[in-house]
PDB file of N, CA and C in Angstrom:
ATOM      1  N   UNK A   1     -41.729  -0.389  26.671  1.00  0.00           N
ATOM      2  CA  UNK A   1     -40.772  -1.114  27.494  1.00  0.00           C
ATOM      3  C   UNK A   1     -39.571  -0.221  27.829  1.00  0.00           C
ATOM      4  N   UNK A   2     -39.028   0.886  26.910  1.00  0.00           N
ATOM      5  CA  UNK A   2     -37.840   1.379  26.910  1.00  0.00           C
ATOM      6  C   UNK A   2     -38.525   2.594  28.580  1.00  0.00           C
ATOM      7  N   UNK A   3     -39.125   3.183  28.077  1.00  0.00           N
ATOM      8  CA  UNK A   3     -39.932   4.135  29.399  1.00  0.00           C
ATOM      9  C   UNK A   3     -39.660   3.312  30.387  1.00  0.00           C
ATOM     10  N   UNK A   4     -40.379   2.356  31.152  1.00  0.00           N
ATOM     11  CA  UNK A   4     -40.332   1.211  31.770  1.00  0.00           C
ATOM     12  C   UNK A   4     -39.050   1.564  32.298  1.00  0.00           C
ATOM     13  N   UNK A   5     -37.903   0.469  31.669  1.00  0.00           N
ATOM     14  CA  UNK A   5     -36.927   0.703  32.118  1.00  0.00           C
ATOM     15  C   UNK A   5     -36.034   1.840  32.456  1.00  0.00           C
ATOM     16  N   UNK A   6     -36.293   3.390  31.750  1.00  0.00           N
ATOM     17  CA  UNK A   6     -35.674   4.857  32.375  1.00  0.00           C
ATOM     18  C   UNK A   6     -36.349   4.693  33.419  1.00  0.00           C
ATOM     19  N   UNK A   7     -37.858   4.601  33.502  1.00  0.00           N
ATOM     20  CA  UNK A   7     -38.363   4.637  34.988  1.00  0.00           C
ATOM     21  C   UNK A   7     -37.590   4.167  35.533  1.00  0.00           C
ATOM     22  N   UNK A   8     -37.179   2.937  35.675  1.00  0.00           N
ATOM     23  CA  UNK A   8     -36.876   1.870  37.154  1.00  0.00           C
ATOM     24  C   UNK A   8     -35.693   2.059  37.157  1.00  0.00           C
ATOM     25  N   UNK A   9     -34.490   2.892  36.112  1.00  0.00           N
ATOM     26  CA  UNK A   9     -33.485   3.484  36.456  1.00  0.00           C
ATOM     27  C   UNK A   9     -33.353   4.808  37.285  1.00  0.00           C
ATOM     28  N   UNK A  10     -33.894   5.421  37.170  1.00  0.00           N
ATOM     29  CA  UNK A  10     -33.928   7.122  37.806  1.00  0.00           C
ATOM     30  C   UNK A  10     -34.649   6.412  38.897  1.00  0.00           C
ATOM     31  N   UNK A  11     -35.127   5.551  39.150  1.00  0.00           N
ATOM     32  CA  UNK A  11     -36.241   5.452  40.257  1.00  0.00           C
ATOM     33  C   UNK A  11     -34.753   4.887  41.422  1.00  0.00           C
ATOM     34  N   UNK A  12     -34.248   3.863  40.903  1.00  0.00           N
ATOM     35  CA  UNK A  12     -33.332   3.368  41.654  1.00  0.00           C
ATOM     36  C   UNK A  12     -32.034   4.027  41.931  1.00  0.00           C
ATOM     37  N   UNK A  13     -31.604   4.843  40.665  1.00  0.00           N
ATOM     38  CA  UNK A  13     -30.589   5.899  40.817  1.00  0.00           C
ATOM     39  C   UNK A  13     -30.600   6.922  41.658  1.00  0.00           C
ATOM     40  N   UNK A  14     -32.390   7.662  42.167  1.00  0.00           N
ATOM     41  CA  UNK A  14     -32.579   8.697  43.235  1.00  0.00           C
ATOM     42  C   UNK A  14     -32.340   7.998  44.200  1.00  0.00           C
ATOM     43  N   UNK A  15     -32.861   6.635  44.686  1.00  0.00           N
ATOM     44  CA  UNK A  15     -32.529   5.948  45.881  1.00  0.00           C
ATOM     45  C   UNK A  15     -31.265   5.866  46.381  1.00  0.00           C
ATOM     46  N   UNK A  16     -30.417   5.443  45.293  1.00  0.00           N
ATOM     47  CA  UNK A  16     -29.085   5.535  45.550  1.00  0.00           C
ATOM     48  C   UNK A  16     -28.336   6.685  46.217  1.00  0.00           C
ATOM     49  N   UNK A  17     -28.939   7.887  45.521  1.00  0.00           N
ATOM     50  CA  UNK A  17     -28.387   8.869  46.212  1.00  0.00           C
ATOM     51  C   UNK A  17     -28.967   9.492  47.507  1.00  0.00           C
ATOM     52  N   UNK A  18     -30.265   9.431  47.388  1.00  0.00           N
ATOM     53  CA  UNK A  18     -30.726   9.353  49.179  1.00  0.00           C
ATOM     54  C   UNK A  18     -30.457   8.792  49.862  1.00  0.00           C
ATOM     55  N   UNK A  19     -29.943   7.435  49.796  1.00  0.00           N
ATOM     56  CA  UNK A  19     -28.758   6.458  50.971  1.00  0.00           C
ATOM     57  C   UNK A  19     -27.335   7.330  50.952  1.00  0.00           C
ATOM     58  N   UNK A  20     -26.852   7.846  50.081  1.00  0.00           N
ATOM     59  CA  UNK A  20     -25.709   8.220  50.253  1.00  0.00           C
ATOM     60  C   UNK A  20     -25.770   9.207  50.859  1.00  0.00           C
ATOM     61  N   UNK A  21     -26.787  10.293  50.866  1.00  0.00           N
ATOM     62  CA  UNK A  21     -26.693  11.635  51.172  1.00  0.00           C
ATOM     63  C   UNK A  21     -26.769  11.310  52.705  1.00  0.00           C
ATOM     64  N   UNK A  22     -27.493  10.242  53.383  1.00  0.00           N
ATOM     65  CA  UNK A  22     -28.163  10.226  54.624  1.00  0.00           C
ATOM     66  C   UNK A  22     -26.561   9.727  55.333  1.00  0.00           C
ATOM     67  N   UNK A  23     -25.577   9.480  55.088  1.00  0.00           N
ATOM     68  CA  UNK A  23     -24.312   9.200  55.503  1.00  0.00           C
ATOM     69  C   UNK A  23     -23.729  10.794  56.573  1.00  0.00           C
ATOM     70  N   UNK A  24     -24.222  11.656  55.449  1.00  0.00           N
ATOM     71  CA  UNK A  24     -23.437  12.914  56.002  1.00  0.00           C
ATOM     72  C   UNK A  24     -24.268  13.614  57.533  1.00  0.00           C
ATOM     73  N   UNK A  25     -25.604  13.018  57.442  1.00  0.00           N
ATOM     74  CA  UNK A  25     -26.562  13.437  58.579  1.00  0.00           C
ATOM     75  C   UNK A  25     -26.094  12.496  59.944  1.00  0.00           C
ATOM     76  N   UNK A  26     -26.041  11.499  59.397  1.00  0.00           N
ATOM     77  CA  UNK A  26     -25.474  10.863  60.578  1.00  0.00           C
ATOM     78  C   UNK A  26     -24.519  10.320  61.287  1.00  0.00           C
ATOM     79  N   UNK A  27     -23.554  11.418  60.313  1.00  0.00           N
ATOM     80  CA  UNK A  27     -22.117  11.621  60.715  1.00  0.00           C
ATOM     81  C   UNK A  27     -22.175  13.012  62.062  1.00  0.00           C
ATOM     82  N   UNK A  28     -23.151  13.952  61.695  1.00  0.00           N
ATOM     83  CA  UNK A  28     -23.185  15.016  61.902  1.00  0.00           C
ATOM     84  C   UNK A  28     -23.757  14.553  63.899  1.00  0.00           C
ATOM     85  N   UNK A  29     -25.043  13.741  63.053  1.00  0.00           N
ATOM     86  CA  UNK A  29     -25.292  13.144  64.708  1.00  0.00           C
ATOM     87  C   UNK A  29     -24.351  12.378  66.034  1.00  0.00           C
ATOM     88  N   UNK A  30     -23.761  11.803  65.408  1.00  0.00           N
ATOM     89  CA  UNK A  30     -22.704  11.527  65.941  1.00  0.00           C
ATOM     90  C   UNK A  30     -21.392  12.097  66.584  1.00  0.00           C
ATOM     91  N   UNK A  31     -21.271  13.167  65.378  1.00  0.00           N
ATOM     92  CA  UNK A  31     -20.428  14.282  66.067  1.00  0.00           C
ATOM     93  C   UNK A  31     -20.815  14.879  67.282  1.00  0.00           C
ATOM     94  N   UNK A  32     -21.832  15.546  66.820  1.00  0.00           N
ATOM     95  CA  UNK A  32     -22.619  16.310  68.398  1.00  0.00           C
ATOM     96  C   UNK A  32     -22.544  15.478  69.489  1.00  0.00           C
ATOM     97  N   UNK A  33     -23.036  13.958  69.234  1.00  0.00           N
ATOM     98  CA  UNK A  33     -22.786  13.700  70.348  1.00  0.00           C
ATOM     99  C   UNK A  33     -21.858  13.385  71.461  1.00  0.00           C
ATOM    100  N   UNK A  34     -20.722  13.479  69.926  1.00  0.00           N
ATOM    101  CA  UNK A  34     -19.350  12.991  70.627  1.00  0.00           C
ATOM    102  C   UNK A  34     -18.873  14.187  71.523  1.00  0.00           C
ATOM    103  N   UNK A  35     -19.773  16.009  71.009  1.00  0.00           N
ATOM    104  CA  UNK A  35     -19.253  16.704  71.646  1.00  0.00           C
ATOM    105  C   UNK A  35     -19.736  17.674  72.883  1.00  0.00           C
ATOM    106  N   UNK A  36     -20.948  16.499  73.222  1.00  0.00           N
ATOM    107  CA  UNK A  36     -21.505  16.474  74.772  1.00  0.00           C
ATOM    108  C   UNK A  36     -20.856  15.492  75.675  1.00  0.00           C
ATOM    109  N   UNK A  37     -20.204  16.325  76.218  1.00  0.00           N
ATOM    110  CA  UNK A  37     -19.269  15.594  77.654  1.00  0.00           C
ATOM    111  C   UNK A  37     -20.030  14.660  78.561  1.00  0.00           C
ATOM    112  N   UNK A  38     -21.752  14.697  78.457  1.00  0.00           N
ATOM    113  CA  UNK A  38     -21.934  13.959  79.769  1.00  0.00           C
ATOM    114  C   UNK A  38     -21.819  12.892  79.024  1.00  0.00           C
ATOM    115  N   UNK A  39     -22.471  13.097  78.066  1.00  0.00           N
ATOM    116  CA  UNK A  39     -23.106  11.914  77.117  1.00  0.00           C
ATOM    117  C   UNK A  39     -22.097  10.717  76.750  1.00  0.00           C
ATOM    118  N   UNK A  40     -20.789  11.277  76.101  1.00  0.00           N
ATOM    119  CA  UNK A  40     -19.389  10.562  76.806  1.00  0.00           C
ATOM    120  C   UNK A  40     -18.948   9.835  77.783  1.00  0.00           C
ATOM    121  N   UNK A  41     -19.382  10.782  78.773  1.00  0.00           N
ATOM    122  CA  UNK A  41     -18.648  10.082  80.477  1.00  0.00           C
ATOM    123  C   UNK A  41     -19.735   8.824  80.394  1.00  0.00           C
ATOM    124  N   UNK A  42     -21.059   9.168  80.210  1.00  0.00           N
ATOM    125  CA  UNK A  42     -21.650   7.862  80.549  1.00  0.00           C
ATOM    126  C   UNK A  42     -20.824   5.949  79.776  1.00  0.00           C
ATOM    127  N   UNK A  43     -19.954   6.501  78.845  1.00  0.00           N
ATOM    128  CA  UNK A  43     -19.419   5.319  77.509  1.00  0.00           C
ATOM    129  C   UNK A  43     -18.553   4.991  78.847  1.00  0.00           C
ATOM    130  N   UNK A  44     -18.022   3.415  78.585  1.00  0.00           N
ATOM    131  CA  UNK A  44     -16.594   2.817  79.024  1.00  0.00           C
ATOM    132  C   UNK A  44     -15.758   3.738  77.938  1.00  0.00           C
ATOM    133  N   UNK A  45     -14.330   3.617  78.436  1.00  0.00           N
ATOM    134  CA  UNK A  45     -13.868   4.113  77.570  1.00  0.00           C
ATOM    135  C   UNK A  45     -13.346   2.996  76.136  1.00  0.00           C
ATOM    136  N   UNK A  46     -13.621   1.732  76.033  1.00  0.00           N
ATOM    137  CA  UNK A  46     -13.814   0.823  75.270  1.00  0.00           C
ATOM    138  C   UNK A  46     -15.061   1.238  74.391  1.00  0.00           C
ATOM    139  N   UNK A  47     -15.964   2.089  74.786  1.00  0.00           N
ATOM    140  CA  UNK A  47     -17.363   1.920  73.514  1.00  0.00           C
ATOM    141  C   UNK A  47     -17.170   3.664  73.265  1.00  0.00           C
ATOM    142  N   UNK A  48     -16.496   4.466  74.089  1.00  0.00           N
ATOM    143  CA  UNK A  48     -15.792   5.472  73.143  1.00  0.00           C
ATOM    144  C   UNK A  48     -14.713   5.525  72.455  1.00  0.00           C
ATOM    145  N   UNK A  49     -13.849   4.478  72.435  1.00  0.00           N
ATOM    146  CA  UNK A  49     -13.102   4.176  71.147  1.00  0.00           C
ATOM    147  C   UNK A  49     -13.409   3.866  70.217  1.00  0.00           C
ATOM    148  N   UNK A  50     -14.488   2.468  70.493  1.00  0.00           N
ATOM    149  CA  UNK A  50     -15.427   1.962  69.624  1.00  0.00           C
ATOM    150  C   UNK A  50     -16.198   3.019  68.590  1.00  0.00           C
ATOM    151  N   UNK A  51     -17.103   4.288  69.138  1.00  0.00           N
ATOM    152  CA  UNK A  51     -17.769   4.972  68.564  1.00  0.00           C
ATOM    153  C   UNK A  51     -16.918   5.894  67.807  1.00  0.00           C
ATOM    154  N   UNK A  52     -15.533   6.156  68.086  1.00  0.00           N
ATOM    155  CA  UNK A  52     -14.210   7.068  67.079  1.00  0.00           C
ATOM    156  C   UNK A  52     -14.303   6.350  65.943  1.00  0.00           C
ATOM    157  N   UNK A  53     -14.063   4.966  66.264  1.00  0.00           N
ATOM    158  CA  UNK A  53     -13.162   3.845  65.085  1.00  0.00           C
ATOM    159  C   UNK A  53     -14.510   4.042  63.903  1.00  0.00           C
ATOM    160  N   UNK A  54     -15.389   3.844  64.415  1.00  0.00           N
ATOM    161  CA  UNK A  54     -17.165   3.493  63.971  1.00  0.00           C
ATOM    162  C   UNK A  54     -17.483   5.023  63.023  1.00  0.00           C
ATOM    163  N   UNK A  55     -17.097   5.773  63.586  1.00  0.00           N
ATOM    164  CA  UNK A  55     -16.992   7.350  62.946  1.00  0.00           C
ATOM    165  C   UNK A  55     -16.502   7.563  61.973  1.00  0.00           C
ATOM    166  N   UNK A  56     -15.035   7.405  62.046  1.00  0.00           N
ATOM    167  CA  UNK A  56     -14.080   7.018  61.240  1.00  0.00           C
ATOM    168  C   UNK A  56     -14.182   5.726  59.986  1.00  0.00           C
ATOM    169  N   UNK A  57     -14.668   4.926  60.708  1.00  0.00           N
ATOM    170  CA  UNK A  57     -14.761   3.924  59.084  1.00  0.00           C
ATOM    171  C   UNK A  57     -15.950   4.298  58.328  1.00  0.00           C
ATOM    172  N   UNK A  58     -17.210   4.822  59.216  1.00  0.00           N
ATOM    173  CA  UNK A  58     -18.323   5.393  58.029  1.00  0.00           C
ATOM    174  C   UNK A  58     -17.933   6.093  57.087  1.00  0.00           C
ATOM    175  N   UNK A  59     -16.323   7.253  57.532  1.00  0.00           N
ATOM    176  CA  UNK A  59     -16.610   8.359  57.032  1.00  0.00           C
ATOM    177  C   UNK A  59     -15.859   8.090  55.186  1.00  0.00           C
ATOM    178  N   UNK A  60     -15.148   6.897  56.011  1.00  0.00           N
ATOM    179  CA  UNK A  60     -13.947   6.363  54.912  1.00  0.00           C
ATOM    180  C   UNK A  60     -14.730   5.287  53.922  1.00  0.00           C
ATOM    181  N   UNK A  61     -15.716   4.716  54.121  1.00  0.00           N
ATOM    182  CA  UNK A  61     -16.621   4.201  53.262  1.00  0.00           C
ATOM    183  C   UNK A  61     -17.457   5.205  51.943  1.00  0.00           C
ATOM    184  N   UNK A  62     -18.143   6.121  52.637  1.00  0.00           N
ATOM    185  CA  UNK A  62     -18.550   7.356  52.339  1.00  0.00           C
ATOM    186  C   UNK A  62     -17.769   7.638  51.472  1.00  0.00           C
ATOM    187  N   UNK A  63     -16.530   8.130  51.621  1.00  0.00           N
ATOM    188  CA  UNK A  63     -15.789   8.760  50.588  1.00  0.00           C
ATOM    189  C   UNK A  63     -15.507   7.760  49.530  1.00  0.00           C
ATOM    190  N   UNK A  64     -15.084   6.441  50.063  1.00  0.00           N
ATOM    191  CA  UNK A  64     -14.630   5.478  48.509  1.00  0.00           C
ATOM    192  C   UNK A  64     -16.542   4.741  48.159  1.00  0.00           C
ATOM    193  N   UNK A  65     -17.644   5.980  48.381  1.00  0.00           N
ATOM    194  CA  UNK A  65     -19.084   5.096  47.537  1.00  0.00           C
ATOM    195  C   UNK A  65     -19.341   4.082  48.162  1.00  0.00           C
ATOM    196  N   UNK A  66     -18.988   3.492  49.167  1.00  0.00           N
ATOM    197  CA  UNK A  66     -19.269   1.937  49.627  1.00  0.00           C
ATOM    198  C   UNK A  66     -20.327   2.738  50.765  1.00  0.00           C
ATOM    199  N   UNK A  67     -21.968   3.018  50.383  1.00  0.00           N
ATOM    200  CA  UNK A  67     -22.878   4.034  51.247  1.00  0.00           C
ATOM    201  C   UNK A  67     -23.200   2.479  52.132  1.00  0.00           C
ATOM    202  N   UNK A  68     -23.238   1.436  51.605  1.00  0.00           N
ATOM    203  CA  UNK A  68     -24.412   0.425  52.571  1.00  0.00           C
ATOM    204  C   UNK A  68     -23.339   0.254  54.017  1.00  0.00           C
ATOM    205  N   UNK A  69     -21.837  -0.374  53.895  1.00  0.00           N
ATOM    206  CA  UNK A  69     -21.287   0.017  54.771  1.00  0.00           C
ATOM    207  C   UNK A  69     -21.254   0.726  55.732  1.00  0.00           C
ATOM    208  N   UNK A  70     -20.891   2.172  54.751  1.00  0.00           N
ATOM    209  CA  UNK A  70     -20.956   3.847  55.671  1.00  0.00           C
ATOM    210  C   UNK A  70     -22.436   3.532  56.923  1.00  0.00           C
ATOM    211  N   UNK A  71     -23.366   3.545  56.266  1.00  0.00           N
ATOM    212  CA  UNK A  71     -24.330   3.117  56.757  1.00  0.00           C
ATOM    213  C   UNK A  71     -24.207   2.273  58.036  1.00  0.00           C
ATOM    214  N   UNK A  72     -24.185   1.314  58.126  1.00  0.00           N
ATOM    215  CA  UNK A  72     -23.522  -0.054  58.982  1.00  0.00           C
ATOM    216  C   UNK A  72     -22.626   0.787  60.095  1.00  0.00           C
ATOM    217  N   UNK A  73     -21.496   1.006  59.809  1.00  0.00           N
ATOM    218  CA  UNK A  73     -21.024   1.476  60.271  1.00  0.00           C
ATOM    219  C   UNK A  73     -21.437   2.746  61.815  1.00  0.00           C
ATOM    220  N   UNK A  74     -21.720   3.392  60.978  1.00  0.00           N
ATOM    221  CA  UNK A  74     -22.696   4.778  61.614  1.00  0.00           C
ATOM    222  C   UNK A  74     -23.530   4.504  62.002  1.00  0.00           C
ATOM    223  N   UNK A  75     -24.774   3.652  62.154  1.00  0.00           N
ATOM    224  CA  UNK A  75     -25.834   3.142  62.913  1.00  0.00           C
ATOM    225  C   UNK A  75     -25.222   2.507  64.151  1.00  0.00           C
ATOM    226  N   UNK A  76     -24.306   1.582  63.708  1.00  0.00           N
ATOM    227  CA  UNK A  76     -23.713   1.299  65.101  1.00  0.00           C
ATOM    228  C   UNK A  76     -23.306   1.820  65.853  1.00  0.00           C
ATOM    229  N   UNK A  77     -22.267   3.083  65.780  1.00  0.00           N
ATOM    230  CA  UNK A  77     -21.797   4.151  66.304  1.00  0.00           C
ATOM    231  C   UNK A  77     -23.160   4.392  67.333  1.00  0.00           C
ATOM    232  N   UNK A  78     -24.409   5.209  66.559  1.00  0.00           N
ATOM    233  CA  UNK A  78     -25.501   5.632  67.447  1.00  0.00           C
ATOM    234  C   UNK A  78     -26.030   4.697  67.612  1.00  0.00           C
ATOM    235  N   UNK A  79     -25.944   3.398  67.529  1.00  0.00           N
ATOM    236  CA  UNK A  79     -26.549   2.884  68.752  1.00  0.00           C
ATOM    237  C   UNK A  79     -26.170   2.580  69.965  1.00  0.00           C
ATOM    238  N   UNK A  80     -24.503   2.576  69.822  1.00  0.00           N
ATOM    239  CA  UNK A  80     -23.684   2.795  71.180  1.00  0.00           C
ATOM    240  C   UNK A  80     -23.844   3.946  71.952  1.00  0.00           C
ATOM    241  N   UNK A  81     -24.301   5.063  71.034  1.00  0.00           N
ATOM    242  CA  UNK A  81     -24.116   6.497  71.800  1.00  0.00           C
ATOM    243  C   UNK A  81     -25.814   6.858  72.534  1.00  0.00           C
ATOM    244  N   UNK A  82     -26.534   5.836  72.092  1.00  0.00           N
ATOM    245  CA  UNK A  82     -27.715   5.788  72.781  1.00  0.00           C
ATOM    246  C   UNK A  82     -28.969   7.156  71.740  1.00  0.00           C
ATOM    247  N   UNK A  83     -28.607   6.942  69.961  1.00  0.00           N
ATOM    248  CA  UNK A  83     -28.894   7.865  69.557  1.00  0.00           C
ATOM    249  C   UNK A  83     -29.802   6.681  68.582  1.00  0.00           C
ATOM    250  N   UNK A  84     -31.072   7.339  68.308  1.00  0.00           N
ATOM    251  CA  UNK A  84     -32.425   6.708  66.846  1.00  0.00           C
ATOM    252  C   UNK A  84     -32.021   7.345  65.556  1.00  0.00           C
TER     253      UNK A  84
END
C-alpha cells in the first residue's frame, strides 16, 4: 500500500510540474505573436489590450504557483491572437 501511494504521489507531483512548465511556452507564444505587426493590426485595439492584460496576469499567476489560472489566462490570450 505504502508503494501505491509514492506511486500516485510522484505520479501527480510530475504532472504538476508539466502544467507549470507549459506556462513559460505559452508565454513565449504569445510574445512572438505580439511581435508580428500584421498579426496585431488585424486585433481592435480593445482585444490588443485585452491580449497585454491576458499576458500579464498569466505571467503574475505563474510566478505566485497559481499554474491552472496562468493557464486560463494564456489560452485566452491565444485564442484572441488566433494561436492553437
Amino acid at each position: 500500500m505504502y508503494r501505491f501511494l509514492l506511486a500516485l504521489l510522484l505520479t501527480f507531483g510530475m504532472a504538476g510540474l508539466a502544467h507549470a512548465h507549459g506556462c513559460p511556452g505559452k508565454m513565449a507564444d504569445i510574445d512572438e505573436a505580439m511581435e508580428d505587426d500584421e498579426r496585431m493590426a488585424e486585433l481592435s485595439p480593445t482585444e490588443s489590450e485585452e491580449v497585454r492584460m491576458l499576458r500579464f496576469q498569466g505571467e503574475e499567476h505563474h510566478a505566485d504557483g497559481n499554474h491552472d489560472d496562468a493557464m486560463k489566462a494564456l489560452a485566452e490570450a491565444k485564442e484572441i491572437l488566433g494561436l492553437r
